[in-house]
C-alpha atoms as a PDB file:
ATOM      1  CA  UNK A   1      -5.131  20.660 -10.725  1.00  0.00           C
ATOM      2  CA  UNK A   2      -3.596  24.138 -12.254  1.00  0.00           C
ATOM      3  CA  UNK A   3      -0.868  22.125 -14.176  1.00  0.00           C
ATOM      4  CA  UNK A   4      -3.145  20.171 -16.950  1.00  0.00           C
ATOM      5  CA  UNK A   5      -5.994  22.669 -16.910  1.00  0.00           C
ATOM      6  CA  UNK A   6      -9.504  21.955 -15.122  1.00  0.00           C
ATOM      7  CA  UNK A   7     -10.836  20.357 -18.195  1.00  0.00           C
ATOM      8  CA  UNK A   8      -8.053  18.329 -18.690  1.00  0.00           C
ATOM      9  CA  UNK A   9      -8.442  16.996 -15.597  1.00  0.00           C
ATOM     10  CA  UNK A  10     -12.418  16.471 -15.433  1.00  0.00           C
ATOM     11  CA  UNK A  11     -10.972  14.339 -18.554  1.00  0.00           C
ATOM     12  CA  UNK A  12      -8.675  12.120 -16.922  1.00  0.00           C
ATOM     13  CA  UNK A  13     -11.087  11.316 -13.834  1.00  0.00           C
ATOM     14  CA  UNK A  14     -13.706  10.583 -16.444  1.00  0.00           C
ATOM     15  CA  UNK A  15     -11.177   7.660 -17.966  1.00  0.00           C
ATOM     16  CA  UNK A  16     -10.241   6.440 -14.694  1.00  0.00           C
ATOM     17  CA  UNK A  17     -14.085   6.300 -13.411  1.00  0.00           C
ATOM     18  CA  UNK A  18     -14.876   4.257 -16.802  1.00  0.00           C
ATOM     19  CA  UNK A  19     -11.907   2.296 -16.804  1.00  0.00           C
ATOM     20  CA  UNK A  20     -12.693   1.237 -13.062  1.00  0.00           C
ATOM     21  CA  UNK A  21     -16.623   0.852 -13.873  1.00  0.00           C
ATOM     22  CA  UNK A  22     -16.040  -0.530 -17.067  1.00  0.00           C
ATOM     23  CA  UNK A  23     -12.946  -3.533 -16.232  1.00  0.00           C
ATOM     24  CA  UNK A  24     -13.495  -3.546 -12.485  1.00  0.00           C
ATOM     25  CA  UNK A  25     -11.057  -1.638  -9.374  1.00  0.00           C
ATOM     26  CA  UNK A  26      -8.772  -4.916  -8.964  1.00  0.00           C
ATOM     27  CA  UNK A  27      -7.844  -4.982 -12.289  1.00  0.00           C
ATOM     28  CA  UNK A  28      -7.853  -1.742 -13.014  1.00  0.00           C
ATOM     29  CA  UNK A  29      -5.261  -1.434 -10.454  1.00  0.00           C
ATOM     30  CA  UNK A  30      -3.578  -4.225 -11.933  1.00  0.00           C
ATOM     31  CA  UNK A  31      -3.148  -2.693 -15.372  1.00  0.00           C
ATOM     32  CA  UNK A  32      -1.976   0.661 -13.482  1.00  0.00           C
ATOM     33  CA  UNK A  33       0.780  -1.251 -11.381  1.00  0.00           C
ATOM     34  CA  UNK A  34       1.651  -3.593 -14.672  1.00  0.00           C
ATOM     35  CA  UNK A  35       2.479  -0.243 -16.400  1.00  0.00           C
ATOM     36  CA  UNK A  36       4.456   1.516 -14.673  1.00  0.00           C
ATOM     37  CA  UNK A  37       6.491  -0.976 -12.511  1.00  0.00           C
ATOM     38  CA  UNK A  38       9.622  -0.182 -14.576  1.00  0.00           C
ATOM     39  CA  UNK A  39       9.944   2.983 -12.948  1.00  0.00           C
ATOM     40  CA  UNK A  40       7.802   2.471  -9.928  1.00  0.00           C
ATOM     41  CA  UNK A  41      11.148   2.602  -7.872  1.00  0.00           C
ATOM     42  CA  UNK A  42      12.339   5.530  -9.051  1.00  0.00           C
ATOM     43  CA  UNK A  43       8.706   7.843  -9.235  1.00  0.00           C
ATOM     44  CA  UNK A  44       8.297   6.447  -5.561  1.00  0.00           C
ATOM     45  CA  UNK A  45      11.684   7.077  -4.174  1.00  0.00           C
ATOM     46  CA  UNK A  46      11.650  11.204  -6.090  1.00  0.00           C
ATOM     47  CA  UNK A  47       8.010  12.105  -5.771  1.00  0.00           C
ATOM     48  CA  UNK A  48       8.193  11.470  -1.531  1.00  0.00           C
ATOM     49  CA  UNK A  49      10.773  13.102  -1.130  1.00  0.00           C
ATOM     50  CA  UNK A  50      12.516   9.995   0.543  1.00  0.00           C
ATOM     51  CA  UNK A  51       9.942  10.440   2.994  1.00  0.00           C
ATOM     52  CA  UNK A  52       8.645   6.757   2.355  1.00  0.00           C
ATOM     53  CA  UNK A  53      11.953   5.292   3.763  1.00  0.00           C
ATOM     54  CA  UNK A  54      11.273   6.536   6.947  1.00  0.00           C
ATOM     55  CA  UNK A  55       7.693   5.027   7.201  1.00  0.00           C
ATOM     56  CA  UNK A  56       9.370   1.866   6.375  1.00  0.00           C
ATOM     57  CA  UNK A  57      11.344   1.975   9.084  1.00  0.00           C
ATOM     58  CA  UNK A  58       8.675   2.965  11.749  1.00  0.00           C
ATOM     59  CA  UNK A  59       6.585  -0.081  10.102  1.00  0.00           C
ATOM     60  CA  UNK A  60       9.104  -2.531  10.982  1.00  0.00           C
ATOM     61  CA  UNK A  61       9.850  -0.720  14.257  1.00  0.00           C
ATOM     62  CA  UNK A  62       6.061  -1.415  15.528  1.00  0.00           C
ATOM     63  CA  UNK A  63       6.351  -5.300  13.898  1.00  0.00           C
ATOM     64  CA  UNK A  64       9.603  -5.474  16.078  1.00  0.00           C
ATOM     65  CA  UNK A  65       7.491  -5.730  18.974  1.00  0.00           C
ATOM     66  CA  UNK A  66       5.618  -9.022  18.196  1.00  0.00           C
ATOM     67  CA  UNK A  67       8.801 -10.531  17.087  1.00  0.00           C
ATOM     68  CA  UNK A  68       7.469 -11.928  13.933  1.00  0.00           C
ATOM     69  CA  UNK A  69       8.424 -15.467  12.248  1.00  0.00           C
ATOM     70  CA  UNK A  70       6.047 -15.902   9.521  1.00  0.00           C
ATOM     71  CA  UNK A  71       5.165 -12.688   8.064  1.00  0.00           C
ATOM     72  CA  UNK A  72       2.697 -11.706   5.104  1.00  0.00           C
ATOM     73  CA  UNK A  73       3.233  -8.682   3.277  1.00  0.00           C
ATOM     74  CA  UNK A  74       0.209  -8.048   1.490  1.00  0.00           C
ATOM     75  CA  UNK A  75       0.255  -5.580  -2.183  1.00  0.00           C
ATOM     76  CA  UNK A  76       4.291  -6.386  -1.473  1.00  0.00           C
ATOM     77  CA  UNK A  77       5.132  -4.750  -5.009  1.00  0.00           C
ATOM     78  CA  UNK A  78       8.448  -4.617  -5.396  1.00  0.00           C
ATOM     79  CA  UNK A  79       8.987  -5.805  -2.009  1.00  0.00           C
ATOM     80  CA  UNK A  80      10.446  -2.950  -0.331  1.00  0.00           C
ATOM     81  CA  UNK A  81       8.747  -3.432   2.689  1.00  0.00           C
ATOM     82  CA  UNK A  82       9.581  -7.366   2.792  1.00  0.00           C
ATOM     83  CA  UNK A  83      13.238  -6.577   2.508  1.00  0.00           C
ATOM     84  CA  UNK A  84      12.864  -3.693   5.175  1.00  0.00           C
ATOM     85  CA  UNK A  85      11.162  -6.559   7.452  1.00  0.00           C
ATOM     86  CA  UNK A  86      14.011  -9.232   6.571  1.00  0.00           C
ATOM     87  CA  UNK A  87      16.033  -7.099   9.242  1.00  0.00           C
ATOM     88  CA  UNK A  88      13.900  -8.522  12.128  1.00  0.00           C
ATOM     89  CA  UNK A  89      15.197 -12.158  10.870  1.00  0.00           C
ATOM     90  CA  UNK A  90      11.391 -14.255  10.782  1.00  0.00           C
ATOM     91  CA  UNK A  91      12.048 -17.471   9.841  1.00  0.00           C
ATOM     92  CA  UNK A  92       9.766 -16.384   6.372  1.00  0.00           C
ATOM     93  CA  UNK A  93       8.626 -13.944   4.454  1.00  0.00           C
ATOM     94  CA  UNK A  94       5.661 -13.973   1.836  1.00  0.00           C
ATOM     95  CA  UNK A  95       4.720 -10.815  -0.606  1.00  0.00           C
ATOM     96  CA  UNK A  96       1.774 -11.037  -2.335  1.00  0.00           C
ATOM     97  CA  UNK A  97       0.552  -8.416  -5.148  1.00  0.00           C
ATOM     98  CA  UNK A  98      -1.812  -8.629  -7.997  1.00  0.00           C
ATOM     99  CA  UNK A  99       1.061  -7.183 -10.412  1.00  0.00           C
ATOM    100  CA  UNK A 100       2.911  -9.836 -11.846  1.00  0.00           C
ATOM    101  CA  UNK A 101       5.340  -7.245 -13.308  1.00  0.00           C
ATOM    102  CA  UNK A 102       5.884  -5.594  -9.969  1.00  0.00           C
ATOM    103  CA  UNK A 103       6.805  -8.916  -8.649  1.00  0.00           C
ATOM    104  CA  UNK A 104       9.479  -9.400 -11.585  1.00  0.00           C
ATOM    105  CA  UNK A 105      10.962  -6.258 -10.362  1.00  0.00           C
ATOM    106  CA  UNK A 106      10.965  -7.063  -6.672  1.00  0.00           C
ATOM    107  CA  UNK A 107      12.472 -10.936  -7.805  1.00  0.00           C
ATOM    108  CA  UNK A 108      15.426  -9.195  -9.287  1.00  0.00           C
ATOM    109  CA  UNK A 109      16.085  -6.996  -6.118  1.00  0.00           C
ATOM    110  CA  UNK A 110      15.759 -10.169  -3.937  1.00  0.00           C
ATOM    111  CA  UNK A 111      18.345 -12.063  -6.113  1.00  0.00           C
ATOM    112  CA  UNK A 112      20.558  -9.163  -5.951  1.00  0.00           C
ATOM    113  CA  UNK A 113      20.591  -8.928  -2.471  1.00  0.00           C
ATOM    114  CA  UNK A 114      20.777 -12.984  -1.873  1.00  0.00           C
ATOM    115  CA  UNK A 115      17.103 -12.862  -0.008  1.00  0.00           C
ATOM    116  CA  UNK A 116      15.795 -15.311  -2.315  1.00  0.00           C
ATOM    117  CA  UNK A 117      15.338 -18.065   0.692  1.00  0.00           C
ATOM    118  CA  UNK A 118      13.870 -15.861   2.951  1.00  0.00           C
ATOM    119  CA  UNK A 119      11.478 -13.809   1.030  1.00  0.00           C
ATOM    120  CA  UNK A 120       9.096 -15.345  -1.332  1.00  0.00           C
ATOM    121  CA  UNK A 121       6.938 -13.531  -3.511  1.00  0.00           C
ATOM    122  CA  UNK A 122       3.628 -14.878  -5.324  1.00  0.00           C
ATOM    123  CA  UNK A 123       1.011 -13.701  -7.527  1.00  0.00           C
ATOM    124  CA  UNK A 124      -2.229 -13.631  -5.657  1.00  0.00           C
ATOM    125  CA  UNK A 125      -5.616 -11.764  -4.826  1.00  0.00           C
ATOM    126  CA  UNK A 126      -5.589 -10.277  -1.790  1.00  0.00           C
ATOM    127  CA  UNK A 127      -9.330 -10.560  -1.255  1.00  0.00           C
ATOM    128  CA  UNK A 128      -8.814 -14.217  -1.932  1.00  0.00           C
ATOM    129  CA  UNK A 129      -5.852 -15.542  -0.070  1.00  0.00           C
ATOM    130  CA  UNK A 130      -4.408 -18.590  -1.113  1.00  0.00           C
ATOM    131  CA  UNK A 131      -3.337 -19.555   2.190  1.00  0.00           C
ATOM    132  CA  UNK A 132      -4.778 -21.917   5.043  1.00  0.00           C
ATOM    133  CA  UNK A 133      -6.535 -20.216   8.308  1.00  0.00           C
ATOM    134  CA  UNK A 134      -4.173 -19.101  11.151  1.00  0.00           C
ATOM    135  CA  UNK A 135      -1.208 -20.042   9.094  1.00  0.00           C
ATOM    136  CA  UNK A 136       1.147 -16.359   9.164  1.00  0.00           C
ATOM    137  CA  UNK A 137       2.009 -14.643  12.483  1.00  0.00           C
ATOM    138  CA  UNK A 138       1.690 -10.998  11.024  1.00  0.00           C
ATOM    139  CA  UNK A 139       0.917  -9.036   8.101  1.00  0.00           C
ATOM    140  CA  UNK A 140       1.833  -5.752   6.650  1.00  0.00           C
ATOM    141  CA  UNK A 141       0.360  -3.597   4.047  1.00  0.00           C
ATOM    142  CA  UNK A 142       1.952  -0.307   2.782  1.00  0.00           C
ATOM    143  CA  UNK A 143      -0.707   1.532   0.950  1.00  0.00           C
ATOM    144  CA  UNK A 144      -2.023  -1.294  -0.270  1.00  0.00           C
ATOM    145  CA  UNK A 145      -5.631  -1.174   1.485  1.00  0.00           C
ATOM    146  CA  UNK A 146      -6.637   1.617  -0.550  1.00  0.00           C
ATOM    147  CA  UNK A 147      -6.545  -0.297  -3.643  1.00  0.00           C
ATOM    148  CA  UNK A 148      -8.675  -3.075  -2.116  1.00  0.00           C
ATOM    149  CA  UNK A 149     -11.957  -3.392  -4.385  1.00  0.00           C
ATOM    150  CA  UNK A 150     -14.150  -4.532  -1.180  1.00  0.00           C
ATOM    151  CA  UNK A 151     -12.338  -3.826   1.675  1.00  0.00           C
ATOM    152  CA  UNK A 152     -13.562  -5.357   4.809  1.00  0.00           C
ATOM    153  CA  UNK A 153     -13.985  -8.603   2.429  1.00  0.00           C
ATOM    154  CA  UNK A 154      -9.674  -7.820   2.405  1.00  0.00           C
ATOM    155  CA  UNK A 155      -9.602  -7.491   5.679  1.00  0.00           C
ATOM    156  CA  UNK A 156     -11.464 -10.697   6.654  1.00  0.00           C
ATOM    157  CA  UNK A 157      -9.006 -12.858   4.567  1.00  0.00           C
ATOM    158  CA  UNK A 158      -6.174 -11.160   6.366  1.00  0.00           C
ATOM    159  CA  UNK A 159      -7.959 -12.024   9.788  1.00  0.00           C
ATOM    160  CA  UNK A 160      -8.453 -15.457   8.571  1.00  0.00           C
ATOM    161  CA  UNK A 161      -4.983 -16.213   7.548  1.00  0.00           C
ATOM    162  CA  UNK A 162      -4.015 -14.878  11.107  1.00  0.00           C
ATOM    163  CA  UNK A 163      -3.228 -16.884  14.091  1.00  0.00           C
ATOM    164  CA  UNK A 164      -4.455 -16.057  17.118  1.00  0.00           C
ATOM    165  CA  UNK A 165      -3.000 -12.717  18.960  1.00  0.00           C
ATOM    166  CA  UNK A 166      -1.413 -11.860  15.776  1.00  0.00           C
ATOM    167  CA  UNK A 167      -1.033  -8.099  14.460  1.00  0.00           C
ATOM    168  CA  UNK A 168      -1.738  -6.373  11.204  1.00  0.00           C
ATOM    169  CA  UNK A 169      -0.286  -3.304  10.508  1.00  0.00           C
ATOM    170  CA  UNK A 170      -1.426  -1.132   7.759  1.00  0.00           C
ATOM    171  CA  UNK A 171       0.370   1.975   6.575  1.00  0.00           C
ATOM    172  CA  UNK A 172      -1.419   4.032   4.384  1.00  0.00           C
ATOM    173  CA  UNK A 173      -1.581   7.900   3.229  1.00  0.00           C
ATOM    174  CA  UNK A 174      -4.767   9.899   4.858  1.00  0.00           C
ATOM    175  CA  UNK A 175      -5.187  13.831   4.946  1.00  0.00           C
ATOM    176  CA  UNK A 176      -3.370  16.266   6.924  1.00  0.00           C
ATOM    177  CA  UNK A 177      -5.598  17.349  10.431  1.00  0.00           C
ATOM    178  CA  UNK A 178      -2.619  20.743   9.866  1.00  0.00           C
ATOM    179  CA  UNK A 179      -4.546  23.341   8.192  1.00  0.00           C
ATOM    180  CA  UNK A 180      -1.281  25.203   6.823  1.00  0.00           C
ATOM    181  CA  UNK A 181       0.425  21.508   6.228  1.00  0.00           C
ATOM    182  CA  UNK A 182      -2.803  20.006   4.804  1.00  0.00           C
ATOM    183  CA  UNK A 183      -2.820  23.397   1.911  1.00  0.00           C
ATOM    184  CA  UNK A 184       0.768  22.310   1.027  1.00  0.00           C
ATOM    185  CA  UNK A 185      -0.007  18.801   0.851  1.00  0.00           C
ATOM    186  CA  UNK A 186      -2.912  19.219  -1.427  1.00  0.00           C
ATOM    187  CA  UNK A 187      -1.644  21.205  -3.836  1.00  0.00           C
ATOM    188  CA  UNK A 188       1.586  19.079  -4.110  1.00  0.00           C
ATOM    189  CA  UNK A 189      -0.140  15.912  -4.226  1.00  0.00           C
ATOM    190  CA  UNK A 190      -2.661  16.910  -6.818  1.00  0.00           C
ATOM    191  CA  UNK A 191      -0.665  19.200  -8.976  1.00  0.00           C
ATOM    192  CA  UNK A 192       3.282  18.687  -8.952  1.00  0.00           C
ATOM    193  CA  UNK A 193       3.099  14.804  -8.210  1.00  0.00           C
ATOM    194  CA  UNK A 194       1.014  14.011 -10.894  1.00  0.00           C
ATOM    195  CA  UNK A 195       2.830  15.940 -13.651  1.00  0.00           C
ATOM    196  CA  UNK A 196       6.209  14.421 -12.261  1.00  0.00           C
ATOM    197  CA  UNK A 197       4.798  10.998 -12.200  1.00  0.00           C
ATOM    198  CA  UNK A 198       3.860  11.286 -15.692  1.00  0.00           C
ATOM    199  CA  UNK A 199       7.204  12.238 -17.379  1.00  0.00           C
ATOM    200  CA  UNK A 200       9.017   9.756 -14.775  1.00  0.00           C
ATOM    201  CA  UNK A 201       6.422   6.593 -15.302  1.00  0.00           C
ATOM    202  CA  UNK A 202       4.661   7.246 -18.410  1.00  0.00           C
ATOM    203  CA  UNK A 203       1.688   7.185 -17.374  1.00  0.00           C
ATOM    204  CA  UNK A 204      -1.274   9.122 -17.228  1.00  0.00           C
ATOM    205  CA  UNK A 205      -3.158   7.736 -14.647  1.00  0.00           C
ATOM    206  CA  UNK A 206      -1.621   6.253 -11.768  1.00  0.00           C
ATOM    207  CA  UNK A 207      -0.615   9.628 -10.445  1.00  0.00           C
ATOM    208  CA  UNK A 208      -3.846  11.354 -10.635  1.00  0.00           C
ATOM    209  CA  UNK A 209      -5.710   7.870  -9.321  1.00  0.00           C
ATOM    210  CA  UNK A 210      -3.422   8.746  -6.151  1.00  0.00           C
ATOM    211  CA  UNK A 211      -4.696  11.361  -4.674  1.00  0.00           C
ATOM    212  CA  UNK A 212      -8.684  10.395  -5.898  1.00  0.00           C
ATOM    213  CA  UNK A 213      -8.182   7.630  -3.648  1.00  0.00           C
ATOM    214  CA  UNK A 214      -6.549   9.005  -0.659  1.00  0.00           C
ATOM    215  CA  UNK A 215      -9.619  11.070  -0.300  1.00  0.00           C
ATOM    216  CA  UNK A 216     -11.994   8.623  -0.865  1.00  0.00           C
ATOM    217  CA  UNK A 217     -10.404   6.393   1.418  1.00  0.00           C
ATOM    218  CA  UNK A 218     -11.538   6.446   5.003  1.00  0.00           C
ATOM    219  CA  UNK A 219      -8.660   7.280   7.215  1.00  0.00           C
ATOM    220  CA  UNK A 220      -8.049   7.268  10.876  1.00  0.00           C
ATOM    221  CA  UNK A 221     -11.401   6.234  12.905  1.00  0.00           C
ATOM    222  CA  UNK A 222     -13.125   5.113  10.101  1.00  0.00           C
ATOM    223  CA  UNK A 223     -10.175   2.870   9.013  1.00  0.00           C
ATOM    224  CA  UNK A 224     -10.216   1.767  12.527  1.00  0.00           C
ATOM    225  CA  UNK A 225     -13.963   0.784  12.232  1.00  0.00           C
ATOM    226  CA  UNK A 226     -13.234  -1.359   9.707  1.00  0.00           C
ATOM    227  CA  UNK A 227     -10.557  -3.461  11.399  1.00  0.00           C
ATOM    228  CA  UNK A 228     -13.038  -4.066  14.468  1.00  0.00           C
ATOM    229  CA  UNK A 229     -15.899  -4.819  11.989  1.00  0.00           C
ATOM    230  CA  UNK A 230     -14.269  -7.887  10.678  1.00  0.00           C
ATOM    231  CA  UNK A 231     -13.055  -8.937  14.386  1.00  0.00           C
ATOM    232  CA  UNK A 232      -9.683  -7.296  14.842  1.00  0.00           C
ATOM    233  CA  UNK A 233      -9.216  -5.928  18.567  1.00  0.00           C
ATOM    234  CA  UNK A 234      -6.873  -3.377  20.298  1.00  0.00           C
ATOM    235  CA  UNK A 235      -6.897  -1.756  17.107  1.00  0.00           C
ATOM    236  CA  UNK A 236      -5.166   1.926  17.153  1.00  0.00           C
ATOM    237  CA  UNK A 237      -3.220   4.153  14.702  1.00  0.00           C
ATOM    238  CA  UNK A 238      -0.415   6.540  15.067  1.00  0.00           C
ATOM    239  CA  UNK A 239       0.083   9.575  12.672  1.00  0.00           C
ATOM    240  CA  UNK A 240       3.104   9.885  10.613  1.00  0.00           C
ATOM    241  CA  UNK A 241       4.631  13.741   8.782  1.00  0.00           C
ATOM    242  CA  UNK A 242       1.491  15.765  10.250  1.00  0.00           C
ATOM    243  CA  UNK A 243      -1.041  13.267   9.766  1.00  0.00           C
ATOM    244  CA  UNK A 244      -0.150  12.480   5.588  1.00  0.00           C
ATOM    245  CA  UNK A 245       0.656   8.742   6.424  1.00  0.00           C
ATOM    246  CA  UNK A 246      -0.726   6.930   9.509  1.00  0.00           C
ATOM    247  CA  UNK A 247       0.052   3.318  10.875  1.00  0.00           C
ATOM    248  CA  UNK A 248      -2.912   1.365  12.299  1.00  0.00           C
ATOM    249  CA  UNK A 249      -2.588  -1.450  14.167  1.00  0.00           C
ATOM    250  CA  UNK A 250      -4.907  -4.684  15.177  1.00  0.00           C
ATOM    251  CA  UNK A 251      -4.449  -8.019  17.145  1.00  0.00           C
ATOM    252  CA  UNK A 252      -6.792 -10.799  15.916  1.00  0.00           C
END
């Protein structure tokens, strides 16, 4: 990370290691999101590039095919992806997140776009759903999973609150397979975005905790492992922009 200065940056993973060691990952996560909500929109929508919108759409493209009613969008945020999944017209919609102030932002976007009867959003754990078994059609997560502080425990409850031959479908960021794209990607990711972040957010850890835990996170097969381990069949993924982002799919 050229931009800060190697021991700059040994600093700053040193406070996000004792911050998640010391308060725990979830709410360590939840502090990070509670920060910088505000301008989570606006870092998210400058720092991709716009690239996000199109992952979006390919989301909602593979939920098309189920022809959802009852959908749970799990780490919903500001609810981009629940408004980006109101197009398919489900009968419901429910976004969960542990950030109560990245739900405040995503209520004011569904008031302003009159979706307040068909999206709901709640404050809940998403390792402890408050919902009964078989109860949603689908779920969605957009980088979401990564945050997860046990993650096949988050993947159970998502089985659990399944019905039967339901799909989740997970998009989350992985690393490049491109040698050439992969360089770019790196360096972008851990240098430029993280600078950028700070002076659009504030903050001076959510943007280097990004790339830390895209590369701690297992991607592809080893995602894929984990969606079979907690009983989720059929389960595949499809690379997005050179293998950054992938979508992985299961039927419970």
């Amino acid at each position: 990370m050229i931009l800060c200065g190697e021991k700059g940056i040994i600093l700053i993973e040193m406070q996000i290691k004792n911050q998640t060691e010391n308060s725990g990952k979830k709410e360590f996560v939840s502090n990070m999101f509670n920060e910088i909500a505000p301008n989570y929109d606006k870092a998210n929508h400058i720092l991709s590039l716009g690239i996000h919108k199109s992952w979006r759409t390919r989301l909602v493209k593979e939920l098309s095919i189920f022809k959802p009613q009852n959908v749970l969008d799990i780490a919903t945020g500001t609810a981009d992806v629940a408004i980006a999944v109101s197009a398919l017209n489900p009968k419901s919609i429910t976004g969960i997140d542990n950030s109560e102030e990245m739900l405040k932002v995503g209520r004011k976007k569904l008031s302003k776009l009159g979706l307040d009867n068909l999206i709901s959003l709640k404050y809940a754990d998403s390792e402890n759903l408050p919902f009964d078994n078989n109860f949603f059609d689908s779920a969605t997560v957009a980088f979401g999973v990564r945050n997860f502080e046990n993650l096949d425990k988050g993947l159970a409850e998502i089985y659990r609150v399944l019905a039967k031959n339901s799909p989740i479908i997970v998009l989350e960021f992985t690393n490049s397979n491109s040698p050439v794209f992969k360089g770019i990607y790196n360096f972008y990711f851990k240098n430029i975005l993280p600078f950028f972040g700070k002076m659009i957010t504030g903050s001076k850890y959510a943007y280097n905790y990004l790339p830390d835990s895209v590369e701690a996170f297992p991607g592809r097969n080893d995602f894929l492992q984990h969606l079979t381990k907690v009983g989720f069949s059929n389960c595949k993924f499809i690379e997005l922009t050179n293998g950054v982002a992938c979508i992985y799919i299961g039927i419970k």
